[in-house]
C-alpha atoms as a PDB file:
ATOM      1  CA  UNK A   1      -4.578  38.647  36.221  1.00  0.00           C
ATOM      2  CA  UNK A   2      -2.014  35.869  35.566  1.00  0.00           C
ATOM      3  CA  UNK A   3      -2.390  34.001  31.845  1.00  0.00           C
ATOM      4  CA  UNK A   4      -3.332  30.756  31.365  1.00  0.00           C
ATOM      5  CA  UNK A   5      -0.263  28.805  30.460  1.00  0.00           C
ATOM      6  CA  UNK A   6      -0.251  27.960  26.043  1.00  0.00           C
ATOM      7  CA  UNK A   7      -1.819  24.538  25.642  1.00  0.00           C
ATOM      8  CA  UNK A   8       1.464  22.158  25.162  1.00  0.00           C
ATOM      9  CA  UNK A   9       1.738  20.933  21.418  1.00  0.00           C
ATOM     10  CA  UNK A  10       0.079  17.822  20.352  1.00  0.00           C
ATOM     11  CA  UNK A  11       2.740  14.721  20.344  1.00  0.00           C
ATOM     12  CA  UNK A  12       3.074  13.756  16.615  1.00  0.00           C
ATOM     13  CA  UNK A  13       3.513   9.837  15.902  1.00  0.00           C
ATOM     14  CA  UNK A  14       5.249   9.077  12.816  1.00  0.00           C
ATOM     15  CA  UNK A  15       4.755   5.295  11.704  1.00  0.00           C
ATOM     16  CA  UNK A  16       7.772   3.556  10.460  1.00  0.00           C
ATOM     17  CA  UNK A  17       7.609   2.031   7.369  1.00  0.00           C
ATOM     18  CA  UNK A  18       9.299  -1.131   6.033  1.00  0.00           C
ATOM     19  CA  UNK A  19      10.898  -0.878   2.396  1.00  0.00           C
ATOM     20  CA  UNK A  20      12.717  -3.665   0.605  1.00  0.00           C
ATOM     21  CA  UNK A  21      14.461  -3.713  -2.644  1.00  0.00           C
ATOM     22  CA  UNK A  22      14.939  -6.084  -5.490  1.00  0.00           C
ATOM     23  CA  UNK A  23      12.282  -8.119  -3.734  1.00  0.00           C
ATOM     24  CA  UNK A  24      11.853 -11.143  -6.022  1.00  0.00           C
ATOM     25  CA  UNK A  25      14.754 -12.278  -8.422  1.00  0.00           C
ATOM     26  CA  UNK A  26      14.608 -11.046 -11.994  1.00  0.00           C
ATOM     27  CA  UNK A  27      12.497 -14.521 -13.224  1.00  0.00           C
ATOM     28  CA  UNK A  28       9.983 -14.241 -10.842  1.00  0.00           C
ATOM     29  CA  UNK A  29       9.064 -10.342 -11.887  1.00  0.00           C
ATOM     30  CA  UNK A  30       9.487 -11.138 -15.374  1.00  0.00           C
ATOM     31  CA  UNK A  31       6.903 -13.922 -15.370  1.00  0.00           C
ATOM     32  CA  UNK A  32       4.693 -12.005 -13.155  1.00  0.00           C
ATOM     33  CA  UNK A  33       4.827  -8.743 -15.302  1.00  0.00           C
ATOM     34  CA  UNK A  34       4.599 -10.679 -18.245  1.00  0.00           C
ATOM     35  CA  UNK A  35       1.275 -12.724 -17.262  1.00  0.00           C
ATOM     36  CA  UNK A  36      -0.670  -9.496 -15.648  1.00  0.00           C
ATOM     37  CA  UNK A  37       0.175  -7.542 -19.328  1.00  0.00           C
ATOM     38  CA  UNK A  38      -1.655 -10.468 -20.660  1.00  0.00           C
ATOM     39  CA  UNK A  39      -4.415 -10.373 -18.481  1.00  0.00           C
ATOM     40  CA  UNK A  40      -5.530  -6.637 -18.993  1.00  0.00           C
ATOM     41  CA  UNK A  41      -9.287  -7.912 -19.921  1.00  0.00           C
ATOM     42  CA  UNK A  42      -9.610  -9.438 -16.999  1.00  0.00           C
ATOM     43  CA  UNK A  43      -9.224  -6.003 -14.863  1.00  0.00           C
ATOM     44  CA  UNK A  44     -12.237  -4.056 -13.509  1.00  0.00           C
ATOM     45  CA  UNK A  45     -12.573  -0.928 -11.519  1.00  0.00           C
ATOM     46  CA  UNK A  46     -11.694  -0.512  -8.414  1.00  0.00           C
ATOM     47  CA  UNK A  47     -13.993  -0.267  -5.522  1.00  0.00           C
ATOM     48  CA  UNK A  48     -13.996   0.581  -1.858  1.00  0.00           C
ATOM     49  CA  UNK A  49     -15.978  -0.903   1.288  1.00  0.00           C
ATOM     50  CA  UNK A  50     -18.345   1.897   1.569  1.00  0.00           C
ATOM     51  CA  UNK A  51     -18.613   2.056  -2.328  1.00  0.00           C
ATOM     52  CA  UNK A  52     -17.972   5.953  -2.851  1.00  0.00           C
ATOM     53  CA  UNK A  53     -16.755   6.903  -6.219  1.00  0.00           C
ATOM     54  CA  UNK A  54     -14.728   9.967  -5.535  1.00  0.00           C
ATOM     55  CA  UNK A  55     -11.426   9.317  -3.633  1.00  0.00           C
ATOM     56  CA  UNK A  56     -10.447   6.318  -5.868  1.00  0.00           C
ATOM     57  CA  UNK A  57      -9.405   5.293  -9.847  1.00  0.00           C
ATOM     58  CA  UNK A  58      -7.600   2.142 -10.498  1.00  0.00           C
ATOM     59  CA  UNK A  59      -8.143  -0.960 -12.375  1.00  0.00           C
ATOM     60  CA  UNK A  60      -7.628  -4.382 -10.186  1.00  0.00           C
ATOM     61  CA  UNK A  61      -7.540  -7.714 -11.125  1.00  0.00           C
ATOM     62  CA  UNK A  62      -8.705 -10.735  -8.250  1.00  0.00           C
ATOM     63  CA  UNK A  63      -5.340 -13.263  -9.069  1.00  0.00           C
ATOM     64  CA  UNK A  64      -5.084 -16.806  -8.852  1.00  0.00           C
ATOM     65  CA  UNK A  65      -3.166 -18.024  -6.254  1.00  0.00           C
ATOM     66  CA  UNK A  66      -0.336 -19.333  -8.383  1.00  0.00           C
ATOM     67  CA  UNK A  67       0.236 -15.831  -9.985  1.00  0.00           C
ATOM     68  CA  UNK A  68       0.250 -14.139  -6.682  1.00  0.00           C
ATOM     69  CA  UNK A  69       2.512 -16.664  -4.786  1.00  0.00           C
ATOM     70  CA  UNK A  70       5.791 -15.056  -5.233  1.00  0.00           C
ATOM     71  CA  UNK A  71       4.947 -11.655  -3.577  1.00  0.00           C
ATOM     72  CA  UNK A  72       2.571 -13.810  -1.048  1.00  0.00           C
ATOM     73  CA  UNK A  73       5.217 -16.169   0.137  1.00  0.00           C
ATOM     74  CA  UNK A  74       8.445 -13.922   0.366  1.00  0.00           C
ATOM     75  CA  UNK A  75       5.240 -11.774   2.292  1.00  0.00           C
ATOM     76  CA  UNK A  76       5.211 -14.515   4.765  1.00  0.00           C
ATOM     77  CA  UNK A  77       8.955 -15.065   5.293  1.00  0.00           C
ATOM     78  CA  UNK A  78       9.552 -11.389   6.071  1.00  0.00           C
ATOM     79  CA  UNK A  79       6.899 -10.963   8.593  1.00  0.00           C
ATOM     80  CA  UNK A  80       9.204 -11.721  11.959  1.00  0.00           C
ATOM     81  CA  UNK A  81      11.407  -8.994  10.928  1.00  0.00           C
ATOM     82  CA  UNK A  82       8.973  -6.186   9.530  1.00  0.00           C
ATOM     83  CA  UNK A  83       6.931  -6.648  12.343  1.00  0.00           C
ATOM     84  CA  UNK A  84       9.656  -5.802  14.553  1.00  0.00           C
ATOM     85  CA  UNK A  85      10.952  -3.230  12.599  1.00  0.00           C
ATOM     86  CA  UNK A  86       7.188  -1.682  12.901  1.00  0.00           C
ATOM     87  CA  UNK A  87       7.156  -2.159  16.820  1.00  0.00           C
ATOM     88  CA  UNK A  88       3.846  -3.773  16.375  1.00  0.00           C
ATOM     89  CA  UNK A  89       3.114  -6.800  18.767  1.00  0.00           C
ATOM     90  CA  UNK A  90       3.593 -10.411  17.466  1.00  0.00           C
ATOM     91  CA  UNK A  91       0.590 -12.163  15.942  1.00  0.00           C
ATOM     92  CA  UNK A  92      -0.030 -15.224  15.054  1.00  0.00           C
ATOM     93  CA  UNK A  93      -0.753 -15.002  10.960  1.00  0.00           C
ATOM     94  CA  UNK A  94      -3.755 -15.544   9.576  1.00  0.00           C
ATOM     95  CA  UNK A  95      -4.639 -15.105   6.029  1.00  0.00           C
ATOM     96  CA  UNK A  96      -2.599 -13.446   3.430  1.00  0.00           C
ATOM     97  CA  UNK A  97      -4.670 -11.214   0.975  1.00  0.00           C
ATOM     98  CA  UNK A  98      -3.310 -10.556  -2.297  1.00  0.00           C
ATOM     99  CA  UNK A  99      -4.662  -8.333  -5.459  1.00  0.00           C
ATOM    100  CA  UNK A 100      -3.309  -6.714  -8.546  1.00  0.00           C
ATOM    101  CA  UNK A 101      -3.948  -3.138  -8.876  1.00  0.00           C
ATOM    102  CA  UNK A 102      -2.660  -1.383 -12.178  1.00  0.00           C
ATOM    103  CA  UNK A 103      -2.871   2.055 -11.539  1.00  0.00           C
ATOM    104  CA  UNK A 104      -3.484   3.731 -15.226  1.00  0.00           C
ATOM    105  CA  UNK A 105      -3.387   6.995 -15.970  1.00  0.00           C
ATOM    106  CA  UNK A 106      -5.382   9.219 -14.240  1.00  0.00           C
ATOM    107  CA  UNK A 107      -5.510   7.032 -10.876  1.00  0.00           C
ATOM    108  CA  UNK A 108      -4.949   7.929  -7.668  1.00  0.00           C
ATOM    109  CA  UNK A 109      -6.487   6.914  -3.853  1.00  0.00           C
ATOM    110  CA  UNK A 110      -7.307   9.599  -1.482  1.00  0.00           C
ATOM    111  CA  UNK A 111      -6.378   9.461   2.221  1.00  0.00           C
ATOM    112  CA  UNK A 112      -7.767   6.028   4.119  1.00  0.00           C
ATOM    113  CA  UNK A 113      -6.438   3.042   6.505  1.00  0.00           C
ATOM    114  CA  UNK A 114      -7.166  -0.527   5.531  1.00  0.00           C
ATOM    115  CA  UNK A 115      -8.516  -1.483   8.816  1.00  0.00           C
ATOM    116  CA  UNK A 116     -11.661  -0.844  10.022  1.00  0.00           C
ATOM    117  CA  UNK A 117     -14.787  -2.778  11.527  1.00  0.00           C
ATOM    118  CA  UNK A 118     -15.306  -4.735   8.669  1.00  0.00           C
ATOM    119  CA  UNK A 119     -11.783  -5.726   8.364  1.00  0.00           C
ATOM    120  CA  UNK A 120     -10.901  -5.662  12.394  1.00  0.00           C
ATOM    121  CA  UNK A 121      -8.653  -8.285  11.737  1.00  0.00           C
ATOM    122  CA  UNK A 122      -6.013  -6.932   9.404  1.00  0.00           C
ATOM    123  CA  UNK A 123      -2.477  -6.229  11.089  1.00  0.00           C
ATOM    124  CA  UNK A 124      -0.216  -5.136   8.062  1.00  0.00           C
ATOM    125  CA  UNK A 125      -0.610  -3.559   4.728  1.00  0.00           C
ATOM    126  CA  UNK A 126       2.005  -4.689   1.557  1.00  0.00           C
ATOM    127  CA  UNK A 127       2.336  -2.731  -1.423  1.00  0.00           C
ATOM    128  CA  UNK A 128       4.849  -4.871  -4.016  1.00  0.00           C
ATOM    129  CA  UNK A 129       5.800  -2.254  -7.081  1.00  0.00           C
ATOM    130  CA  UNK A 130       6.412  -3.706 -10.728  1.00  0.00           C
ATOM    131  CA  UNK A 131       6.234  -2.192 -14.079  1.00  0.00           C
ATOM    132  CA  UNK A 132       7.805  -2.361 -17.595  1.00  0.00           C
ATOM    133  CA  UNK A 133      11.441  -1.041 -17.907  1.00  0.00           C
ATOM    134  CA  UNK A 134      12.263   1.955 -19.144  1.00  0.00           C
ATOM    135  CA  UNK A 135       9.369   3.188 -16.543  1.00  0.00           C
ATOM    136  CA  UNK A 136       6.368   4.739 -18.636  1.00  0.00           C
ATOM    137  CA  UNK A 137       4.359   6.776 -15.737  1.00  0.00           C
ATOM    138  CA  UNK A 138       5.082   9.715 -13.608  1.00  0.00           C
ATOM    139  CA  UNK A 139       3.573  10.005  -9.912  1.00  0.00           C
ATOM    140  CA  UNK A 140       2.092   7.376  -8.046  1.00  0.00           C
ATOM    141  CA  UNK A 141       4.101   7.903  -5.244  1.00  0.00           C
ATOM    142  CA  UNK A 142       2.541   6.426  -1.236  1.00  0.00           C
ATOM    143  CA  UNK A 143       2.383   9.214   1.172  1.00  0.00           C
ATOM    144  CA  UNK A 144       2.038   7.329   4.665  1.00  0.00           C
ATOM    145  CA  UNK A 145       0.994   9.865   7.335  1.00  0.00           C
ATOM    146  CA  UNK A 146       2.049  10.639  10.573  1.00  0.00           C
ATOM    147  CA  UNK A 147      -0.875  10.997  13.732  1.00  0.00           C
ATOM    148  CA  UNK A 148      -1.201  13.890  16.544  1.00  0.00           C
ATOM    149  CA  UNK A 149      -1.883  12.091  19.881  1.00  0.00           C
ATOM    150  CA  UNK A 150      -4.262  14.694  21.336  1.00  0.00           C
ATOM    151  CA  UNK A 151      -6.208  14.453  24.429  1.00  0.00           C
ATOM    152  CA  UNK A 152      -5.237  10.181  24.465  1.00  0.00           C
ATOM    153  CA  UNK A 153      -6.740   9.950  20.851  1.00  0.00           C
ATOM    154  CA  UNK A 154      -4.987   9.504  17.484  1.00  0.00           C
ATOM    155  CA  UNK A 155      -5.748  12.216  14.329  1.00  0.00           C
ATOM    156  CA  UNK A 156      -3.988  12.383  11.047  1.00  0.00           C
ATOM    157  CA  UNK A 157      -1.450  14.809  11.184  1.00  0.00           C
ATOM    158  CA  UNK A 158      -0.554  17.121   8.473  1.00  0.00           C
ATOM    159  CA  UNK A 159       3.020  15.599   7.634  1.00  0.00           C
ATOM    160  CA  UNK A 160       3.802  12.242   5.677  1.00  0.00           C
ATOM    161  CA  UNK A 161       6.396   9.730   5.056  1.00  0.00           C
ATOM    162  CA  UNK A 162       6.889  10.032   1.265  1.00  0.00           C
ATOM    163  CA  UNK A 163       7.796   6.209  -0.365  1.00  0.00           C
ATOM    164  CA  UNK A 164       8.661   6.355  -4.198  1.00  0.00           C
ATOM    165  CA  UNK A 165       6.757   3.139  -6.056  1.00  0.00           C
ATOM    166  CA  UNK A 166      10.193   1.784  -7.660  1.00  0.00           C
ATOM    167  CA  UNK A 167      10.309  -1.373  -9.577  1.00  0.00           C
ATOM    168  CA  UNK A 168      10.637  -4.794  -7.602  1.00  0.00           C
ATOM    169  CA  UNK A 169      10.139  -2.647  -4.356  1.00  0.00           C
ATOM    170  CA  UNK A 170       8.272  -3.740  -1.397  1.00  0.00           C
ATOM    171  CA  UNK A 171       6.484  -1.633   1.642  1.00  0.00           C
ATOM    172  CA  UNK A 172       4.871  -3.307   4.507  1.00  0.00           C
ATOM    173  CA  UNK A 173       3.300  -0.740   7.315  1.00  0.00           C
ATOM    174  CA  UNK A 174       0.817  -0.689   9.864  1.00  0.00           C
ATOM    175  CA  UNK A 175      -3.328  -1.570   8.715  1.00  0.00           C
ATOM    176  CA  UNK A 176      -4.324   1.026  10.374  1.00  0.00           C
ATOM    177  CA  UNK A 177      -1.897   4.381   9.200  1.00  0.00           C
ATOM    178  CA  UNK A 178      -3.665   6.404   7.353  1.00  0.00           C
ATOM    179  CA  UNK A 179      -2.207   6.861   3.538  1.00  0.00           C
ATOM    180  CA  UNK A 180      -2.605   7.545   0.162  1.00  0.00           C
ATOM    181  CA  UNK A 181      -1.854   6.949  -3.616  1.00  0.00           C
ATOM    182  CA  UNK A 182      -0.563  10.454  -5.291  1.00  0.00           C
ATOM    183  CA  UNK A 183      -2.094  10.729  -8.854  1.00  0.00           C
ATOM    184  CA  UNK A 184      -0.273   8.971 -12.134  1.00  0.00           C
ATOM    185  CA  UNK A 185      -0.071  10.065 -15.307  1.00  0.00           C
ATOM    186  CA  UNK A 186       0.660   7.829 -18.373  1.00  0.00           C
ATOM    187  CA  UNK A 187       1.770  10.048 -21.570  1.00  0.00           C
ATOM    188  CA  UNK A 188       1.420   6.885 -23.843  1.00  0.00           C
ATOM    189  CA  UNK A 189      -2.006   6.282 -21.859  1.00  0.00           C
ATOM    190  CA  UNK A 190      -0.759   2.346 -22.286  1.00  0.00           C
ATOM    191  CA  UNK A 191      -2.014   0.165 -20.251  1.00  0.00           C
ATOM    192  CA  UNK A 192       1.428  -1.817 -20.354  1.00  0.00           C
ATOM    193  CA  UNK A 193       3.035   1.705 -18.713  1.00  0.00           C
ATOM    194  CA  UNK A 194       0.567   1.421 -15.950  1.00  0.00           C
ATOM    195  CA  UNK A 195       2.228   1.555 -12.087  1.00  0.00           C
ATOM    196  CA  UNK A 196       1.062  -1.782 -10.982  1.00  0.00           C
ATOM    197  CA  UNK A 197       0.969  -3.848  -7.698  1.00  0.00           C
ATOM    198  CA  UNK A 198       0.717  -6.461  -5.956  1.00  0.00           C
ATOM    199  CA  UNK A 199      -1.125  -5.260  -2.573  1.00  0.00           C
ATOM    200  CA  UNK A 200      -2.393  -7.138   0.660  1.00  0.00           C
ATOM    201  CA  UNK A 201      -3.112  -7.270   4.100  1.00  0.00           C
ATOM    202  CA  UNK A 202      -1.491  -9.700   6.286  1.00  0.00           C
ATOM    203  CA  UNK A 203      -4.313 -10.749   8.815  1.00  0.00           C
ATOM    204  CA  UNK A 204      -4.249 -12.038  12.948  1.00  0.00           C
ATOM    205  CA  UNK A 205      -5.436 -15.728  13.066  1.00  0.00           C
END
């Protein structure tokens, strides 16, 4: 009796990632660091769409446009080329969401995607990294996952794409890769040594 032949491996998909450096000049970080410091009442707890309680810790902060603009607007310029970069197709841009997230000690944000059927129309996610120099947190690092294309369907595979959340760094990827925020840790427990972002979606028209 001849043996079936081994099933052939599943085809693994790993998502490119955009990552820019010394995204906005030294003024523009200063003044943006500077006013979110100052704004650390203003900062609730963070929240997801189907309001579970267990897969994520931060603090976030809903901006005004003005303080947001920077990120938002360099955002915009960049789009033609990260959206090549990520082989997605072309869109024509919509809105530009924008919040402040200051991951404190203790955060972190289990495995998700951005998009969803609530959110159908989101195309990219942006994750802009700031903090106080010299650095006063550990961790915190984006783990962007690859998929297993199994059977014409896409699953989360087991291996990553590991991006380190450096100061005045920007990463724009795909709404809908599944990803998540590694743990931080704060020895000062300072809110002022907190990892914080600025973090979007860049949505079709």
């Amino acid at each position: 009796m001849q043996s079936s032949a081994p099933a052939p491996a599943p085809r693994v998909i790993r998502h490119p990632v955009v990552v820019l450096d010394d995204f906005l000049p030294e003024p523009e970080w200063q003044a943006l660091l500077t006013r979110v410091l100052a704004s650390e009442a203003q900062f609730i707890a963070s929240g997801t769409h189907d309001r579970r309680t267990d897969y994520r810790q931060s603090l976030v902060l809903n901006p005004p446009p003005d303080l947001v603009h920077p990120v938002v607007s360099r955002v915009r310029g960049a789009l033609p080329q990260a959206i090549a970069a990520l082989r997605l197709p072309a869109i024509q841009v919509g809105a530009i969401e924008a919040q402040v997230t200051a991951s404190i000690d203790g955060s972190f944000f289990g495995v998700h995607t951005d998009a969803g059927e609530a959110v159908r129309k989101r195309h990219l996610t942006y994750v802009y990294y700031f903090n106080r120099q010299p650095k006063g947190f550990r961790g915190g690092e984006l783990r962007v996952y690859d998929d297993v294309l199994r059977n014409g369907k896409l699953a989360r595979a087991e291996t990553f794409s590991v991006i380190e959340p450096l100061h005045n760094r920007i990463v724009l990827f795909w709404a809908r890769t599944m990803h998540e925020v590694m743990r931080v840790d704060i020895p000062s427990r300072a809110f002022a040594d907190a990892r914080f972002t600025v973090n979007g979606w860049v949505s079709a028209a």
